[in-house]
PDB file of N, CA and C in Angstrom:
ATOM      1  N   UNK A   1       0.826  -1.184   0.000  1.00  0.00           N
ATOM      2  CA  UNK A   1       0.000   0.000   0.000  1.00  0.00           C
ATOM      3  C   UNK A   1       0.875   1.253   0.000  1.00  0.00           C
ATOM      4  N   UNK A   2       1.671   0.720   0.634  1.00  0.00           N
ATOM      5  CA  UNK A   2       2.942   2.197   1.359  1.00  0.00           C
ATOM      6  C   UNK A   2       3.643   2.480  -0.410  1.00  0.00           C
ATOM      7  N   UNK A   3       4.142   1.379  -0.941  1.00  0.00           N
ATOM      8  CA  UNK A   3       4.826   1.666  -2.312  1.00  0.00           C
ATOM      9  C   UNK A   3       3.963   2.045  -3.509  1.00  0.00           C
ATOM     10  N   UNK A   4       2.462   1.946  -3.470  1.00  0.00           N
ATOM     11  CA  UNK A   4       1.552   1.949  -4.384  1.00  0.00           C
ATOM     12  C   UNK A   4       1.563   4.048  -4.021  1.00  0.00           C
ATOM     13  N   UNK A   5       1.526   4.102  -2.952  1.00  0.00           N
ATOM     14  CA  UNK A   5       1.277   5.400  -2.824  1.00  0.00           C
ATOM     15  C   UNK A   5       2.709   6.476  -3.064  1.00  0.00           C
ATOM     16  N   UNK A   6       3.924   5.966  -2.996  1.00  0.00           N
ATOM     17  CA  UNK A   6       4.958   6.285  -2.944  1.00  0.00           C
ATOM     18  C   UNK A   6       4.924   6.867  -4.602  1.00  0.00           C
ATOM     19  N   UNK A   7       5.327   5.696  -5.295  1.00  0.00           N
ATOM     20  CA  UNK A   7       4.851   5.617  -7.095  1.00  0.00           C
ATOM     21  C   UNK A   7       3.900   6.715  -7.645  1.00  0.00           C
ATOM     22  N   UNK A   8       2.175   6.690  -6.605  1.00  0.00           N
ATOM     23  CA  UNK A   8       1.720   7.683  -7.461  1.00  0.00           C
ATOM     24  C   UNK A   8       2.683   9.135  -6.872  1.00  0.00           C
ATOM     25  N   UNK A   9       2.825   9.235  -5.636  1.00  0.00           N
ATOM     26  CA  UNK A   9       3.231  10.674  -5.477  1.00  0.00           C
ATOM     27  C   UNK A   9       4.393  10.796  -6.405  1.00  0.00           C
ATOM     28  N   UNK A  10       5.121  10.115  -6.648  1.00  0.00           N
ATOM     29  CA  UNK A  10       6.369  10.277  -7.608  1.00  0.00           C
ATOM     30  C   UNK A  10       5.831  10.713  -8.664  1.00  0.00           C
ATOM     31  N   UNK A  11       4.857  10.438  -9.320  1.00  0.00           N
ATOM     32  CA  UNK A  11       4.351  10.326 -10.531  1.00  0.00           C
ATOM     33  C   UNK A  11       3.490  12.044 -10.609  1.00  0.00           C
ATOM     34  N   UNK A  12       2.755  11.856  -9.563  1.00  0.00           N
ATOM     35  CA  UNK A  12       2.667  13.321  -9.584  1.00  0.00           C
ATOM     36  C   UNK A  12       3.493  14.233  -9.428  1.00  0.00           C
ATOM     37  N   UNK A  13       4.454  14.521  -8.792  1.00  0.00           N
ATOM     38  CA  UNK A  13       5.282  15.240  -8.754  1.00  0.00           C
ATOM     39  C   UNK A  13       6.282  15.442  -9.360  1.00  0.00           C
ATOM     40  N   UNK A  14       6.210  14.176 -10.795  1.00  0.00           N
ATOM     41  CA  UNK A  14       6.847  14.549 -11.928  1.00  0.00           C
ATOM     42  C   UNK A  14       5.812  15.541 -13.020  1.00  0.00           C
ATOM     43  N   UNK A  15       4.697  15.021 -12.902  1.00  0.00           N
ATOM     44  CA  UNK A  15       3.713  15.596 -13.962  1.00  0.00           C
ATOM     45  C   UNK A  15       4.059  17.161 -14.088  1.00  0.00           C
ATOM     46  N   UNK A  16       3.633  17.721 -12.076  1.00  0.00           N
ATOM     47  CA  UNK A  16       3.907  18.880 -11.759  1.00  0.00           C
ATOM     48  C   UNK A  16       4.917  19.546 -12.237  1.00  0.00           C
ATOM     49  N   UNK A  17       5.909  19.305 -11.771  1.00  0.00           N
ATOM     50  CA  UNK A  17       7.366  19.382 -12.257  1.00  0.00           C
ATOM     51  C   UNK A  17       7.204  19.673 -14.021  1.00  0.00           C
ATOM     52  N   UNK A  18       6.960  18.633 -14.641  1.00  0.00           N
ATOM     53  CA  UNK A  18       6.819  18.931 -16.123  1.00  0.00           C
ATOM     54  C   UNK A  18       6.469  20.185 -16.687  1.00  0.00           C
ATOM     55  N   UNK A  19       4.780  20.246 -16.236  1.00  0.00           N
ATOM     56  CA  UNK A  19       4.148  21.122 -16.492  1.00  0.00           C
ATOM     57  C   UNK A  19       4.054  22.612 -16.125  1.00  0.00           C
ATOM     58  N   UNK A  20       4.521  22.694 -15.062  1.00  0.00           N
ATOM     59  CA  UNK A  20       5.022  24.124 -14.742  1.00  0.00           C
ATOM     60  C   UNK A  20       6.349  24.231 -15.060  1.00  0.00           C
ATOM     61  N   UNK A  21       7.279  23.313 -15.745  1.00  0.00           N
ATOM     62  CA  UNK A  21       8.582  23.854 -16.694  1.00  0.00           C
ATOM     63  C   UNK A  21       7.922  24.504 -17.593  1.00  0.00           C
ATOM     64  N   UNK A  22       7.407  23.255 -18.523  1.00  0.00           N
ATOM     65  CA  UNK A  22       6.803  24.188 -19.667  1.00  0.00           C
ATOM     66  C   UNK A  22       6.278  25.515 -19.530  1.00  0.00           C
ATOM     67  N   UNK A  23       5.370  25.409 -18.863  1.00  0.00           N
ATOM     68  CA  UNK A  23       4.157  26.901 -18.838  1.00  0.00           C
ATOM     69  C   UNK A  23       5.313  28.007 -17.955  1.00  0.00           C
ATOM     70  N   UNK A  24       5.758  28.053 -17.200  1.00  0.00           N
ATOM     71  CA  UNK A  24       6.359  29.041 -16.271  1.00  0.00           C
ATOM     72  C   UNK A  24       7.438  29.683 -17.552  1.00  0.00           C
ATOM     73  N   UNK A  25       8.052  28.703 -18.395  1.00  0.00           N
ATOM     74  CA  UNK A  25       9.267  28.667 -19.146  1.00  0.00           C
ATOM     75  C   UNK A  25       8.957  28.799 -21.035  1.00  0.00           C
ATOM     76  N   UNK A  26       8.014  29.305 -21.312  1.00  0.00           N
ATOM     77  CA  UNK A  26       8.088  29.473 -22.758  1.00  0.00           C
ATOM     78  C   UNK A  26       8.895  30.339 -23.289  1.00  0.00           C
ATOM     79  N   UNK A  27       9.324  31.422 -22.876  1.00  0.00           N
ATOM     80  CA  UNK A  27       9.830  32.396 -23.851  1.00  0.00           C
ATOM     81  C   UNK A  27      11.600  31.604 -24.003  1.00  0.00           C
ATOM     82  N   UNK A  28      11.793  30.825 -22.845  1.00  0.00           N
ATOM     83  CA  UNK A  28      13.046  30.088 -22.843  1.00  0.00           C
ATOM     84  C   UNK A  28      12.847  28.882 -23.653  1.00  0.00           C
ATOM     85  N   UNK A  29      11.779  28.149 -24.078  1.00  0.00           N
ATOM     86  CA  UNK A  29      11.572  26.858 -24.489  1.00  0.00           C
ATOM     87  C   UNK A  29      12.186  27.853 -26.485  1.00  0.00           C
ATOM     88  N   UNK A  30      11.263  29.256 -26.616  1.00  0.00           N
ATOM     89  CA  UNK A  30      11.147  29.367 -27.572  1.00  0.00           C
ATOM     90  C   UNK A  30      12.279  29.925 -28.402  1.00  0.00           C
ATOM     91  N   UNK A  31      13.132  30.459 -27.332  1.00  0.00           N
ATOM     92  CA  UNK A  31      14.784  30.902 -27.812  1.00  0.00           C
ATOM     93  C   UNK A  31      15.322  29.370 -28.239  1.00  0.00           C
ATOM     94  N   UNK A  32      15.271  28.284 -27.523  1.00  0.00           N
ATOM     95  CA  UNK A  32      15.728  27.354 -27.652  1.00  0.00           C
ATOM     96  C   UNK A  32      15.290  27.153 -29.434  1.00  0.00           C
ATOM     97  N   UNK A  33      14.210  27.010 -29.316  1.00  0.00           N
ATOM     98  CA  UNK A  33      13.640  26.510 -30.926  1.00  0.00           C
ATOM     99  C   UNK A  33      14.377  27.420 -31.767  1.00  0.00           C
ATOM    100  N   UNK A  34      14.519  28.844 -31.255  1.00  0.00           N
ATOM    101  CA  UNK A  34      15.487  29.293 -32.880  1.00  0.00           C
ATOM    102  C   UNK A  34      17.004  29.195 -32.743  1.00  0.00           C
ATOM    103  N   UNK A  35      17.493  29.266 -31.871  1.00  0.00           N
ATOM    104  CA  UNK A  35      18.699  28.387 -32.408  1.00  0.00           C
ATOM    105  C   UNK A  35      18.850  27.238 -32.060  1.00  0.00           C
ATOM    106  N   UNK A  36      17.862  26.297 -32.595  1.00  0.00           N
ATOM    107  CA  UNK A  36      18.273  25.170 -33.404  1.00  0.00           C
ATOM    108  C   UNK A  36      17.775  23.796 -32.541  1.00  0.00           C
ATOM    109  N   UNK A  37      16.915  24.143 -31.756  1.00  0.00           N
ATOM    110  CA  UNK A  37      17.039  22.817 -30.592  1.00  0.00           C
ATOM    111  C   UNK A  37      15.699  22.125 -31.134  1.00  0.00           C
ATOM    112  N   UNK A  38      15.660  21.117 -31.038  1.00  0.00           N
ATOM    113  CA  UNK A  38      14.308  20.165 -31.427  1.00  0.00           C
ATOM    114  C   UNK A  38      13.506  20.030 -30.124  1.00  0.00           C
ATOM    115  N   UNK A  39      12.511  19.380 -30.716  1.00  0.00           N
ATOM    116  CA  UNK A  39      11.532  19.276 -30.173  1.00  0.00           C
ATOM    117  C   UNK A  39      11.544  18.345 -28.789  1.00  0.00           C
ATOM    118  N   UNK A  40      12.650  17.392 -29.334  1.00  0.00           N
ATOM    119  CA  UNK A  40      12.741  16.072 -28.541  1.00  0.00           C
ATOM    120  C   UNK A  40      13.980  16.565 -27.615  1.00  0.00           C
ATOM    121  N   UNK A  41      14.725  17.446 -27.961  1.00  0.00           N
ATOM    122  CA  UNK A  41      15.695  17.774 -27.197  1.00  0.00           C
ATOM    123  C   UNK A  41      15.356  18.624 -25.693  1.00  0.00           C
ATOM    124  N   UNK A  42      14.186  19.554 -26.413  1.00  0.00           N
ATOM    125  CA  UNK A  42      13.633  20.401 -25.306  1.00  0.00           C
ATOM    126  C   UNK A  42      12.558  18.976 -24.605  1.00  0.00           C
ATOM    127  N   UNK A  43      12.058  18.597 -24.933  1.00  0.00           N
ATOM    128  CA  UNK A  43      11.188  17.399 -23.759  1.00  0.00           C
ATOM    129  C   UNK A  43      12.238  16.927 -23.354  1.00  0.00           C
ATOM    130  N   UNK A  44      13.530  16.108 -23.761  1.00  0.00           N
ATOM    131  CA  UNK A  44      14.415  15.443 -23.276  1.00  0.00           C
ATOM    132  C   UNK A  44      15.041  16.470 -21.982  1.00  0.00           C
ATOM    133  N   UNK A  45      15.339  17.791 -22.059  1.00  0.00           N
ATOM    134  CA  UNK A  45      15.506  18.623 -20.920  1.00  0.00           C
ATOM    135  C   UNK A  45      14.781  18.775 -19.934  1.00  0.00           C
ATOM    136  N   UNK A  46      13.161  18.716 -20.308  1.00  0.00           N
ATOM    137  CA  UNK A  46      12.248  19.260 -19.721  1.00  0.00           C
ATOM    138  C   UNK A  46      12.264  18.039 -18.357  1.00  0.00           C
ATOM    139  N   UNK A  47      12.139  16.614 -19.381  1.00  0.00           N
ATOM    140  CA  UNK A  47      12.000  15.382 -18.359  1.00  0.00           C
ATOM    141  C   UNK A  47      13.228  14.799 -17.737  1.00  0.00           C
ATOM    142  N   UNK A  48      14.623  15.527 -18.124  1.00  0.00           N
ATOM    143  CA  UNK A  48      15.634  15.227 -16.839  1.00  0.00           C
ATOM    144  C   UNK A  48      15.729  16.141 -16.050  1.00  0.00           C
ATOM    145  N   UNK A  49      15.159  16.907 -16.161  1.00  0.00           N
ATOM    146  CA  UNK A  49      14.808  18.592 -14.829  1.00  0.00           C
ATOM    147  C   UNK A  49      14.278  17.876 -13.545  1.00  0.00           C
ATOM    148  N   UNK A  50      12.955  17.050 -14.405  1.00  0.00           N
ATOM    149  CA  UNK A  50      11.825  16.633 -13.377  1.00  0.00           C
ATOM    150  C   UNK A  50      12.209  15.488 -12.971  1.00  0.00           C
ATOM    151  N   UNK A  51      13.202  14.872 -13.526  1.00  0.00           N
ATOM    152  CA  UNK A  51      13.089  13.444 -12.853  1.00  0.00           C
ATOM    153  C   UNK A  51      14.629  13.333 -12.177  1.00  0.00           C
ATOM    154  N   UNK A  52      15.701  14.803 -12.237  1.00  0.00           N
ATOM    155  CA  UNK A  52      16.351  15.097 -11.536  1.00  0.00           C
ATOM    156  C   UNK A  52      15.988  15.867 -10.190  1.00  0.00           C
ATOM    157  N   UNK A  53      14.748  16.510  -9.831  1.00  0.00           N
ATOM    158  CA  UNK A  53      14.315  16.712  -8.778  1.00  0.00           C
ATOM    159  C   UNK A  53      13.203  15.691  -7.577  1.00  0.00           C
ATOM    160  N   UNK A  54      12.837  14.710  -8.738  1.00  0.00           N
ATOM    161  CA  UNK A  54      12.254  13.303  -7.963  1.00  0.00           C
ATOM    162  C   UNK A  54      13.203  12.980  -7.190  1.00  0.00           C
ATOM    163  N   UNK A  55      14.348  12.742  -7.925  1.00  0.00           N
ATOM    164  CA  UNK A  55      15.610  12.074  -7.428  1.00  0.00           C
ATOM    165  C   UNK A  55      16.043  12.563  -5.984  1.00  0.00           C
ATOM    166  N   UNK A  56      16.434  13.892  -6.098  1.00  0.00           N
ATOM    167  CA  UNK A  56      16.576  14.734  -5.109  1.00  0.00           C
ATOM    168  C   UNK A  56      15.750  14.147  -3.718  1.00  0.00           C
ATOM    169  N   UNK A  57      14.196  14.489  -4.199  1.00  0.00           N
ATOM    170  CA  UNK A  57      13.113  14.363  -2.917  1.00  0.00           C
ATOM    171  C   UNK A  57      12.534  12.790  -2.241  1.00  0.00           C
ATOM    172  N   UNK A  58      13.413  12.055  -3.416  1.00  0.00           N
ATOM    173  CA  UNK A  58      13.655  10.542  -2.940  1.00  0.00           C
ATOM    174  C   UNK A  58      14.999  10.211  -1.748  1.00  0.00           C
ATOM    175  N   UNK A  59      16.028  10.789  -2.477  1.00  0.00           N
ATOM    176  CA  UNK A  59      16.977  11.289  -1.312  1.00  0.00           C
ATOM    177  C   UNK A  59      17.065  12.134  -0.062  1.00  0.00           C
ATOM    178  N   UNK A  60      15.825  12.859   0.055  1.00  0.00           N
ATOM    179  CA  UNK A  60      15.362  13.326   1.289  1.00  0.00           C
ATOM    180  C   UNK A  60      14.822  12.447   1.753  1.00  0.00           C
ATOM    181  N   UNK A  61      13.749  11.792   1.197  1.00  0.00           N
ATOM    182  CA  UNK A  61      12.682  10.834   1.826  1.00  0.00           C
ATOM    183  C   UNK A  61      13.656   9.699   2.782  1.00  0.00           C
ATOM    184  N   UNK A  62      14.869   8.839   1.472  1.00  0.00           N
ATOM    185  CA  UNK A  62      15.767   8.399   2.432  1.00  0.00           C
ATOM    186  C   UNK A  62      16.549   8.500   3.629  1.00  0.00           C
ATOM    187  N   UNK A  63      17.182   9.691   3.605  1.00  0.00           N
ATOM    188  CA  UNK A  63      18.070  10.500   4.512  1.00  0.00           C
ATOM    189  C   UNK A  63      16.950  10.878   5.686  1.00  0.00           C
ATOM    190  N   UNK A  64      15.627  11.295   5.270  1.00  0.00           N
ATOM    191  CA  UNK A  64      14.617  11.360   6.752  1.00  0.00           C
ATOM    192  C   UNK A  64      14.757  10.028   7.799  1.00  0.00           C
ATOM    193  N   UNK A  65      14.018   8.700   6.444  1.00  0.00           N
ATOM    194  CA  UNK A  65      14.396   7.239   7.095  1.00  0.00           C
ATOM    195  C   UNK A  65      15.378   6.915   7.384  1.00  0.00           C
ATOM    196  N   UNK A  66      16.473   7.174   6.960  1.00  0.00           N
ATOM    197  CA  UNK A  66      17.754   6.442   8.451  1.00  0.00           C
ATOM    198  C   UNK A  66      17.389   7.332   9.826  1.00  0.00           C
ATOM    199  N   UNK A  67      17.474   8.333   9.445  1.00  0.00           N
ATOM    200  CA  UNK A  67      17.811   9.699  10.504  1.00  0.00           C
ATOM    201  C   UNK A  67      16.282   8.910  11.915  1.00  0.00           C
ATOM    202  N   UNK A  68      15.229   8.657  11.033  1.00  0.00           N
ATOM    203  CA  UNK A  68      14.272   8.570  12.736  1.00  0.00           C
ATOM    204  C   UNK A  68      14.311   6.555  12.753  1.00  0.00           C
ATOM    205  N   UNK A  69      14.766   5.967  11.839  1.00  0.00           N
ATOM    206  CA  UNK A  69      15.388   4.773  12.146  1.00  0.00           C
ATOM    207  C   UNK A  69      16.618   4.733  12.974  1.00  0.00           C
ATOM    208  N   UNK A  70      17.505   5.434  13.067  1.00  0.00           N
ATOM    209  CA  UNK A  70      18.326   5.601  14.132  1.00  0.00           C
ATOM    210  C   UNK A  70      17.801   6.724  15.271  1.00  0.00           C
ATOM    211  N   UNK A  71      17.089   7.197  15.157  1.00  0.00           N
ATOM    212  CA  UNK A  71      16.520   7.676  16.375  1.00  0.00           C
ATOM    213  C   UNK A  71      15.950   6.965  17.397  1.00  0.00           C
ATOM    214  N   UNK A  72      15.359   5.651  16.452  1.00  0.00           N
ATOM    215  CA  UNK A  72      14.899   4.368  17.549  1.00  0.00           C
ATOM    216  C   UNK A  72      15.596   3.733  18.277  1.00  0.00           C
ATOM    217  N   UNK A  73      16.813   4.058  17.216  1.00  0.00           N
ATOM    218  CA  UNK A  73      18.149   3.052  18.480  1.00  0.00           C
ATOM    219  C   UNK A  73      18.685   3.878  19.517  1.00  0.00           C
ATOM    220  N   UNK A  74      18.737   4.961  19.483  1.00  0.00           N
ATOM    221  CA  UNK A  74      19.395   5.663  20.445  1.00  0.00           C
ATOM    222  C   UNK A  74      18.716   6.154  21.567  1.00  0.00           C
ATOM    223  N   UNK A  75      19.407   5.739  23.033  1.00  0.00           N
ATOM    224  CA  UNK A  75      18.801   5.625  24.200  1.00  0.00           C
ATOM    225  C   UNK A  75      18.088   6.735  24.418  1.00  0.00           C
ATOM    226  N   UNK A  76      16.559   6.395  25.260  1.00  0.00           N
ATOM    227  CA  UNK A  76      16.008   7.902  25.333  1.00  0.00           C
ATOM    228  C   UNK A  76      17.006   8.774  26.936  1.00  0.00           C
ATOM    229  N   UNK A  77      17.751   8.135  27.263  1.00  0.00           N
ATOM    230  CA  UNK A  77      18.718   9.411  28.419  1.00  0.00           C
ATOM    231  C   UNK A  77      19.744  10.800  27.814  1.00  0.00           C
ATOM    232  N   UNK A  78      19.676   9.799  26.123  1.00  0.00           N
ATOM    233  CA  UNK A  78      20.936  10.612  25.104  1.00  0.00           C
ATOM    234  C   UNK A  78      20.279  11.600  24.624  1.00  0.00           C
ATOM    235  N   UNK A  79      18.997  11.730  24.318  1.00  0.00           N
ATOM    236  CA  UNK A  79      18.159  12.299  23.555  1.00  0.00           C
ATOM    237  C   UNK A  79      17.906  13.437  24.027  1.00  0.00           C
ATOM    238  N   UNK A  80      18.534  14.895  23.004  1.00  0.00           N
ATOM    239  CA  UNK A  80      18.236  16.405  23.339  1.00  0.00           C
ATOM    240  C   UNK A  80      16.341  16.796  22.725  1.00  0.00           C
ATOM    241  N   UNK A  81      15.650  16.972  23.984  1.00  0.00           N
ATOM    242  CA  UNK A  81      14.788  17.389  23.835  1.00  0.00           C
ATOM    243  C   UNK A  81      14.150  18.646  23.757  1.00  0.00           C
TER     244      UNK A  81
END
């Protein structure tokens, strides 16, 4: 259930990501088109933007889970409250 939900949020938060490149970013998409960039080149940018910032917020997600997985191990007398 936990990974079914993981996947869609990924998934949304690539869409997001996508779509406010595009729209926030036209007058930059459209310099691109005159000198010389294709079509597939600008999506090919657009979708390693977004799936370089998944990446990112997957590596938070991780770095949260060790951080309160080792919080379990460590004695509660050590613990700054």
């Amino acid at each position: 259930m936990g990974g079914c939900g993981l996947l869609l949020g990924g998934l949304g938060v690539a869409n997001t990501m996508m779509s406010l490149s595009v729209f926030t970013r036209i007058r930059e998409i459209a310099i691109l088109r005159v000198n010389g960039f294709s079509t597939l080149q600008i999506a090919t940018m657009i979708f390693g933007e977004s799936a370089s910032f998944q990446s990112l917020a997957h590596c938070g997600l991780l770095i949260g889970t060790c951080f309160f997985s080792m919080r379990k191990q460590v004695p509660h007398a050590f613990m700054l409250y």
